[in-house]
PDB file of N, CA and C in Angstrom:
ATOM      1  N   UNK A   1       0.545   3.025   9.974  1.00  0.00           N
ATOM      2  CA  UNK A   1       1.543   1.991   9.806  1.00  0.00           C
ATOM      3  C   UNK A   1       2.846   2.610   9.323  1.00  0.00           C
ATOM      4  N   UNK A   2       3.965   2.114   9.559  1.00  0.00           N
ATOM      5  CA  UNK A   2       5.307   2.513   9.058  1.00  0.00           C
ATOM      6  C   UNK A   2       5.441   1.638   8.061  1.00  0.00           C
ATOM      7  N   UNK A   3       6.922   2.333   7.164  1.00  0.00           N
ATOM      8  CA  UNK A   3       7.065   1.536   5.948  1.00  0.00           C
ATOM      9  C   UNK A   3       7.493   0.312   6.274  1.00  0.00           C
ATOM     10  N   UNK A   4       8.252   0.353   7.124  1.00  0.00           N
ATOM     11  CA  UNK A   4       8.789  -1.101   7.382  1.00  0.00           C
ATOM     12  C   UNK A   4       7.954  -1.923   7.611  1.00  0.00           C
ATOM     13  N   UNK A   5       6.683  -2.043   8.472  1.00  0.00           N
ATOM     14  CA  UNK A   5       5.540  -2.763   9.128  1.00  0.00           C
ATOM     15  C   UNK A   5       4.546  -3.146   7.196  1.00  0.00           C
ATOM     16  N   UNK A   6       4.657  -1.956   6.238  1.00  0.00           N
ATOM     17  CA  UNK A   6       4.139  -1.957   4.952  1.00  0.00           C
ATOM     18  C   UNK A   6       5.233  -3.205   4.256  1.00  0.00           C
ATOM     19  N   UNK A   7       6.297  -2.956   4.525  1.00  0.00           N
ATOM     20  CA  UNK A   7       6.745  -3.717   3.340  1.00  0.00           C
ATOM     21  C   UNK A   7       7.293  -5.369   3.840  1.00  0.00           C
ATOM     22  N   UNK A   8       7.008  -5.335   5.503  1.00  0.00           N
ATOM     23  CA  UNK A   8       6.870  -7.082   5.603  1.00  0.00           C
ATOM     24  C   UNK A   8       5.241  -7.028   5.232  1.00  0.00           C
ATOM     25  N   UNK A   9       4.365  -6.549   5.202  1.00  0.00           N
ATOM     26  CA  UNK A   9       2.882  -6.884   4.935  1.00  0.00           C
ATOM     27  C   UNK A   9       3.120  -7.392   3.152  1.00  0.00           C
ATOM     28  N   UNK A  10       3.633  -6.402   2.827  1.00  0.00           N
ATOM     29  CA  UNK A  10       3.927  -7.092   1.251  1.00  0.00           C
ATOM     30  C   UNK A  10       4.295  -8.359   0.789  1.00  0.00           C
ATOM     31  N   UNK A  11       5.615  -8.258   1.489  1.00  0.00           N
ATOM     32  CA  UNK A  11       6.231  -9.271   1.358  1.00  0.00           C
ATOM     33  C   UNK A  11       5.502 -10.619   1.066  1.00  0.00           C
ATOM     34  N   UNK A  12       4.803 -10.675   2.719  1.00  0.00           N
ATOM     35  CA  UNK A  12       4.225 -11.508   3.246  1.00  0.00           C
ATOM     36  C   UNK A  12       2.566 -11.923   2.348  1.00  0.00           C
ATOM     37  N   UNK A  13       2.190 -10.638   1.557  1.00  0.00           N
ATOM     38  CA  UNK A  13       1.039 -10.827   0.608  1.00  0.00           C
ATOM     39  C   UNK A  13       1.660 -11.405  -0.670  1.00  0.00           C
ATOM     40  N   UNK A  14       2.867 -10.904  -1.232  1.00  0.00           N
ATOM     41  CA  UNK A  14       3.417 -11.380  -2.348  1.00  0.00           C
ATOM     42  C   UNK A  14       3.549 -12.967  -2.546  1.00  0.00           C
ATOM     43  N   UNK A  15       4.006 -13.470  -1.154  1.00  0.00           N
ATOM     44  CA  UNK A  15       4.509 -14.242  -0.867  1.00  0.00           C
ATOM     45  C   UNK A  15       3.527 -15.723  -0.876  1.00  0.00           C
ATOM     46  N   UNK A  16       2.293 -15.403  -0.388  1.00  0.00           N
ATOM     47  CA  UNK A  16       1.154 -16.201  -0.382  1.00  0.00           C
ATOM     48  C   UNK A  16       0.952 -16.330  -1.711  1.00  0.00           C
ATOM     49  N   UNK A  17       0.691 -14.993  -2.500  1.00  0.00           N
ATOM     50  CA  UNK A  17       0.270 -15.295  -3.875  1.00  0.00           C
ATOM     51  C   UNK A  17       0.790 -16.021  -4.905  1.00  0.00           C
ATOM     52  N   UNK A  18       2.424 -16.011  -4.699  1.00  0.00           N
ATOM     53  CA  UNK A  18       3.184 -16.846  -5.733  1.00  0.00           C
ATOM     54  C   UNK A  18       3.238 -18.074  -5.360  1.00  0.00           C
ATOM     55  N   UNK A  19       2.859 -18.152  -4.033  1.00  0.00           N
ATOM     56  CA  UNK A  19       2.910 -19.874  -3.952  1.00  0.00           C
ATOM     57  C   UNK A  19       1.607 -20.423  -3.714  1.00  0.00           C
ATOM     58  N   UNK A  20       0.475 -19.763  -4.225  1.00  0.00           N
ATOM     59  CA  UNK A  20      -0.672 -20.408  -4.757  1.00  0.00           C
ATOM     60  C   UNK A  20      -1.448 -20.586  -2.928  1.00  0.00           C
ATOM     61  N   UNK A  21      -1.408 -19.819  -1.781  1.00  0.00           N
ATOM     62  CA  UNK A  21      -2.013 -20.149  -1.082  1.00  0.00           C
ATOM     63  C   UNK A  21      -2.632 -18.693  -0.507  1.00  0.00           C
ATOM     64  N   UNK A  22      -3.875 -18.836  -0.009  1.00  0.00           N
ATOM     65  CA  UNK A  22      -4.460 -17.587   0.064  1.00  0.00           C
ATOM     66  C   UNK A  22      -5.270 -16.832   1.446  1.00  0.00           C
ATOM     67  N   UNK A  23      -4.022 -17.113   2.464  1.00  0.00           N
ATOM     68  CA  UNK A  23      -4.296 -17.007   3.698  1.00  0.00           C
ATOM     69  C   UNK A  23      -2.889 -15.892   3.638  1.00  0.00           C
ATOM     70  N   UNK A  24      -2.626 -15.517   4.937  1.00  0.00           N
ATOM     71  CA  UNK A  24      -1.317 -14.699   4.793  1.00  0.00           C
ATOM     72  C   UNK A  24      -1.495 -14.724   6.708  1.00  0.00           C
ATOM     73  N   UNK A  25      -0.259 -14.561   7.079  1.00  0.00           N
ATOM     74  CA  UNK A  25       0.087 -14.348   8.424  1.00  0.00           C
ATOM     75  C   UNK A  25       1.344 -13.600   8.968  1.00  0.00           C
ATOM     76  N   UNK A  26       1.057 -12.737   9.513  1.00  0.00           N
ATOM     77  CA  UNK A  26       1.598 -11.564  10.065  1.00  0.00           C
ATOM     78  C   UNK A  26       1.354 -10.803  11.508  1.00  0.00           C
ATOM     79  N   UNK A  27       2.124 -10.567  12.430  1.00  0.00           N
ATOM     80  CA  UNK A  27       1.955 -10.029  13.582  1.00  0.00           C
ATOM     81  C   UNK A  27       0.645 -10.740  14.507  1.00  0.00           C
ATOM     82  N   UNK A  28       0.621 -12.448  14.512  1.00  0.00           N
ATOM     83  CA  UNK A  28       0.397 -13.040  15.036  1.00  0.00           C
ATOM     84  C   UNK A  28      -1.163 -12.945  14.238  1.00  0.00           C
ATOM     85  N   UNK A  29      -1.544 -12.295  13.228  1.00  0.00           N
ATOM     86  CA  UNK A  29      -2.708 -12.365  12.661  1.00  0.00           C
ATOM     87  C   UNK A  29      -3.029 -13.292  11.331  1.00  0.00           C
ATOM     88  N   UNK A  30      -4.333 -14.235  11.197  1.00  0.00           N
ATOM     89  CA  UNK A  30      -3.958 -14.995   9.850  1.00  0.00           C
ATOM     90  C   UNK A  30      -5.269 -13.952   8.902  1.00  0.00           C
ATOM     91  N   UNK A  31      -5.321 -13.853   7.906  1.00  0.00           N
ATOM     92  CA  UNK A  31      -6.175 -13.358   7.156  1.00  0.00           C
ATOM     93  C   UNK A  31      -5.875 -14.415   5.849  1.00  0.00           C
ATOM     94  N   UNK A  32      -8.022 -14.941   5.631  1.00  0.00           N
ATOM     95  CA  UNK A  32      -7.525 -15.668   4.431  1.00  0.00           C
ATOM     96  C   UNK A  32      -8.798 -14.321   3.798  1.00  0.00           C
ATOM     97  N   UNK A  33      -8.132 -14.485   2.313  1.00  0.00           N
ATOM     98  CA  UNK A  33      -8.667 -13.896   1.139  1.00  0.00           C
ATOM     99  C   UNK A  33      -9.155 -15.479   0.302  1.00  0.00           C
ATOM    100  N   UNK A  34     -10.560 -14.970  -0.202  1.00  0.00           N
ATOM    101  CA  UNK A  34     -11.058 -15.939  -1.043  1.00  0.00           C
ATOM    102  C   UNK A  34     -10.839 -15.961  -2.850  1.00  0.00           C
ATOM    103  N   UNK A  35     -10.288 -14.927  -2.938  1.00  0.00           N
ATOM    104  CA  UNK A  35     -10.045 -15.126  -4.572  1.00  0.00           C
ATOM    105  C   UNK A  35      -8.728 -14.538  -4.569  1.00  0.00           C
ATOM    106  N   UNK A  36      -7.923 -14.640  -5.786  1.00  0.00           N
ATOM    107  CA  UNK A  36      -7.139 -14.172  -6.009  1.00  0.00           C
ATOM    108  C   UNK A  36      -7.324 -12.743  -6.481  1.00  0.00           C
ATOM    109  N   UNK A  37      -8.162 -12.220  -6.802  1.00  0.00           N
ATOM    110  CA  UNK A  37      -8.264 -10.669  -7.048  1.00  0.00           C
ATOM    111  C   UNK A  37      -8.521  -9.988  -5.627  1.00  0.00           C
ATOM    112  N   UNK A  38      -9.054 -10.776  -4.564  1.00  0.00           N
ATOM    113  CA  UNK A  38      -9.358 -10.149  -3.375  1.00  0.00           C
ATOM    114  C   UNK A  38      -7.542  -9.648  -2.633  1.00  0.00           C
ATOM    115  N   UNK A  39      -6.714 -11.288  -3.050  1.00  0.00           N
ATOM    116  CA  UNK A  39      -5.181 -10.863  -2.738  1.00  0.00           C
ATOM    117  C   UNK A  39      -4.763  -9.902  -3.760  1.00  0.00           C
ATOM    118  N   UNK A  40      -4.672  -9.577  -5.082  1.00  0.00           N
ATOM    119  CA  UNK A  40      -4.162  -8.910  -5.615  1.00  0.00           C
ATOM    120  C   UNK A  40      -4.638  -7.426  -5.447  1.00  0.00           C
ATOM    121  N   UNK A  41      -6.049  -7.542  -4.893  1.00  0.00           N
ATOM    122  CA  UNK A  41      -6.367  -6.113  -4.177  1.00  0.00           C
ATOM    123  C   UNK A  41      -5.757  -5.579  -3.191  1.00  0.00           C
ATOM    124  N   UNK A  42      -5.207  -6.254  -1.962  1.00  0.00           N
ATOM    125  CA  UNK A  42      -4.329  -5.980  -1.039  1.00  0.00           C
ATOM    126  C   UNK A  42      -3.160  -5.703  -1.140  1.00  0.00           C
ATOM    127  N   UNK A  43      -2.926  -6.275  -2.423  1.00  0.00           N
ATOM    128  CA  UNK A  43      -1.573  -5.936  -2.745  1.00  0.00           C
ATOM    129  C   UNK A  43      -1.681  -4.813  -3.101  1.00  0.00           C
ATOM    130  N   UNK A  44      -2.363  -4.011  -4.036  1.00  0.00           N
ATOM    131  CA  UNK A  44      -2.075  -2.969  -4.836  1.00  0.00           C
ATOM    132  C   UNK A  44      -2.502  -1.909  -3.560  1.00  0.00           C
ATOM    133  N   UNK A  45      -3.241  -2.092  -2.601  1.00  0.00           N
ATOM    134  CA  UNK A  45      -4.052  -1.449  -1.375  1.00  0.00           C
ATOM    135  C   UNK A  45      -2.497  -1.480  -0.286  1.00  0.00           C
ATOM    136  N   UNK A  46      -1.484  -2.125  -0.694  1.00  0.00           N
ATOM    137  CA  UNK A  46       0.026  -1.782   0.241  1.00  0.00           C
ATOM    138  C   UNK A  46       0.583  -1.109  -1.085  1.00  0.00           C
ATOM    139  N   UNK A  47       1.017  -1.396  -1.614  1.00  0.00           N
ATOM    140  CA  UNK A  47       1.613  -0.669  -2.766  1.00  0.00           C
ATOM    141  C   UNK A  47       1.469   0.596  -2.968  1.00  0.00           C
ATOM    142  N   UNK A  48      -0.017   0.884  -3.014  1.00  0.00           N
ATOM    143  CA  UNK A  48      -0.504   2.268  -2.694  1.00  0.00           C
ATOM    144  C   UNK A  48       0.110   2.955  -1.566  1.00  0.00           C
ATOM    145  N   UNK A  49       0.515   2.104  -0.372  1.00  0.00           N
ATOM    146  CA  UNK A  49       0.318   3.241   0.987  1.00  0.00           C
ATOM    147  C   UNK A  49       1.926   2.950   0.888  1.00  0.00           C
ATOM    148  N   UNK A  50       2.600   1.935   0.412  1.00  0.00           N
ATOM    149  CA  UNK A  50       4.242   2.615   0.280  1.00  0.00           C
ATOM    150  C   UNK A  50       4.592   3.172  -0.346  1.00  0.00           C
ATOM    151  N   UNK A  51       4.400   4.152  -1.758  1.00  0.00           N
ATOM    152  CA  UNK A  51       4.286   5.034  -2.231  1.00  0.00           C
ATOM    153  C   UNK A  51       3.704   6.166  -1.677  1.00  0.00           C
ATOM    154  N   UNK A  52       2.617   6.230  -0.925  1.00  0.00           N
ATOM    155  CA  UNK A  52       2.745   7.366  -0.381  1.00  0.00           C
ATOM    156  C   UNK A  52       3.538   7.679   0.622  1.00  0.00           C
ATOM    157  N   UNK A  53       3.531   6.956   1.411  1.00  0.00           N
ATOM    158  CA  UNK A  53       4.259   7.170   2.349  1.00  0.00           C
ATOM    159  C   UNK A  53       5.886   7.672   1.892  1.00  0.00           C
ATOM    160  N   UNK A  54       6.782   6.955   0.814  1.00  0.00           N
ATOM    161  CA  UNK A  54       7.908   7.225   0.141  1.00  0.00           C
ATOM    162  C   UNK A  54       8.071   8.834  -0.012  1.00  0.00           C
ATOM    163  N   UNK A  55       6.851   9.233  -1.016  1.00  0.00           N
ATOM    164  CA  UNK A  55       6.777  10.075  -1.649  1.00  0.00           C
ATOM    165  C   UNK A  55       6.659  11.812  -0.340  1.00  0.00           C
ATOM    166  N   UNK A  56       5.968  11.352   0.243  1.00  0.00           N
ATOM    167  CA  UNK A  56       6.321  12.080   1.532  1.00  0.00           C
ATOM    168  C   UNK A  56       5.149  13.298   1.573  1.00  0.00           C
ATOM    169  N   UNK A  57       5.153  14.407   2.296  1.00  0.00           N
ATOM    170  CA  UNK A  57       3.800  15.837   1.631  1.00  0.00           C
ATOM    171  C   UNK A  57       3.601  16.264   0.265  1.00  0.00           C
ATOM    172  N   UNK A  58       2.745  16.188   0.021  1.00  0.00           N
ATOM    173  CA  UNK A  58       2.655  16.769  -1.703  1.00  0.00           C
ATOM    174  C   UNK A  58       2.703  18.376  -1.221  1.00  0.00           C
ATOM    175  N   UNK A  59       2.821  18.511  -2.457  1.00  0.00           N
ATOM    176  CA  UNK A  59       3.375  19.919  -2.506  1.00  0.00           C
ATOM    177  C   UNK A  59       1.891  20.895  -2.680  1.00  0.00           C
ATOM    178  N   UNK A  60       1.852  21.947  -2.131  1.00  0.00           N
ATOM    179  CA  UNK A  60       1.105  22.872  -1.826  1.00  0.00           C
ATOM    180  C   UNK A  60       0.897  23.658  -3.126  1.00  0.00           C
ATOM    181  N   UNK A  61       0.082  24.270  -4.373  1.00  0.00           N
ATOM    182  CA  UNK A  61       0.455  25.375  -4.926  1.00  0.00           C
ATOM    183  C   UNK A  61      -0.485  26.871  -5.333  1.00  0.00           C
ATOM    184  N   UNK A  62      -0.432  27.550  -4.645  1.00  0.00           N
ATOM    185  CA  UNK A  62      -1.370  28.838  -4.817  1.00  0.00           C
ATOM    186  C   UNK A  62      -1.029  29.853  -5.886  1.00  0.00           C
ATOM    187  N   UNK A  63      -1.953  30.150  -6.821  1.00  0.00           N
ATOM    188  CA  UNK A  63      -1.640  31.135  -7.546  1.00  0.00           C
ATOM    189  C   UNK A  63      -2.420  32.327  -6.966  1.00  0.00           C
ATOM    190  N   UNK A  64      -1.426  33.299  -7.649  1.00  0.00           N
ATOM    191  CA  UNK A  64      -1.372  34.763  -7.173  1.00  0.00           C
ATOM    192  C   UNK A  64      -1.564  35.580  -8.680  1.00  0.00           C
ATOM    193  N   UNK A  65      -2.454  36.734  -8.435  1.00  0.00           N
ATOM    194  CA  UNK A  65      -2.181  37.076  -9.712  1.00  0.00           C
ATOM    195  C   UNK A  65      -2.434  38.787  -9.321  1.00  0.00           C
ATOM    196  N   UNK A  66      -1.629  39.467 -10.052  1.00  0.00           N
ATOM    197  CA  UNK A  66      -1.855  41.176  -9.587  1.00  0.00           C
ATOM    198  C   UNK A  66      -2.417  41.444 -10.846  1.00  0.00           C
ATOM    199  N   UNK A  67      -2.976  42.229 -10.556  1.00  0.00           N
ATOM    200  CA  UNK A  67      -3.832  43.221 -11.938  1.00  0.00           C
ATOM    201  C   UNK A  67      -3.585  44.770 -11.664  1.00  0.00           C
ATOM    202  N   UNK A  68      -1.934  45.549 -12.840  1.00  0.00           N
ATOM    203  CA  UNK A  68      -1.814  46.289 -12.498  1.00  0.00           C
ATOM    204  C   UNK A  68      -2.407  47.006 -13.517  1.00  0.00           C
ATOM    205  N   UNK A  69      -2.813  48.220 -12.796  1.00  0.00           N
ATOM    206  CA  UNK A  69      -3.708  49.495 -13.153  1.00  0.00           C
ATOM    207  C   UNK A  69      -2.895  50.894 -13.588  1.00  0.00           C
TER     208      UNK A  69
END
């Protein structure tokens, strides 16, 4: 997914939750969630992947070590 496609999914999860209804619809798809922790899981489950995605390759780091004689 791209960020943009992530952050109408948000939106669109945020959006259900503050107004007390617990279905959500997006890209012609409806998804209902039965509890509110099941939505607040999705939320934090986008939140997660726009942060990574933001944050971009983590960084690589190898240590090296000489042992001089």
């Amino acid at each position: 997914m791209t960020l943009d496609e992530l952050t109408l999914r948000h939106t669109a999860l945020l959006s259900a939750r503050y107004s007390g209804t617990r279905s959500v619809s997006y890209d012609g798809k409806t998804i209902n969630y039965g509890t509110d922790a099941e939505l607040a899981a999705a939320i934090g489950d986008v939140e997660r992947r726009i942060a990574k995605l933001q944050r971009g390759a983590g960084r690589v780091l190898r240590t090296h070590a000489v042992k001089d004689l």
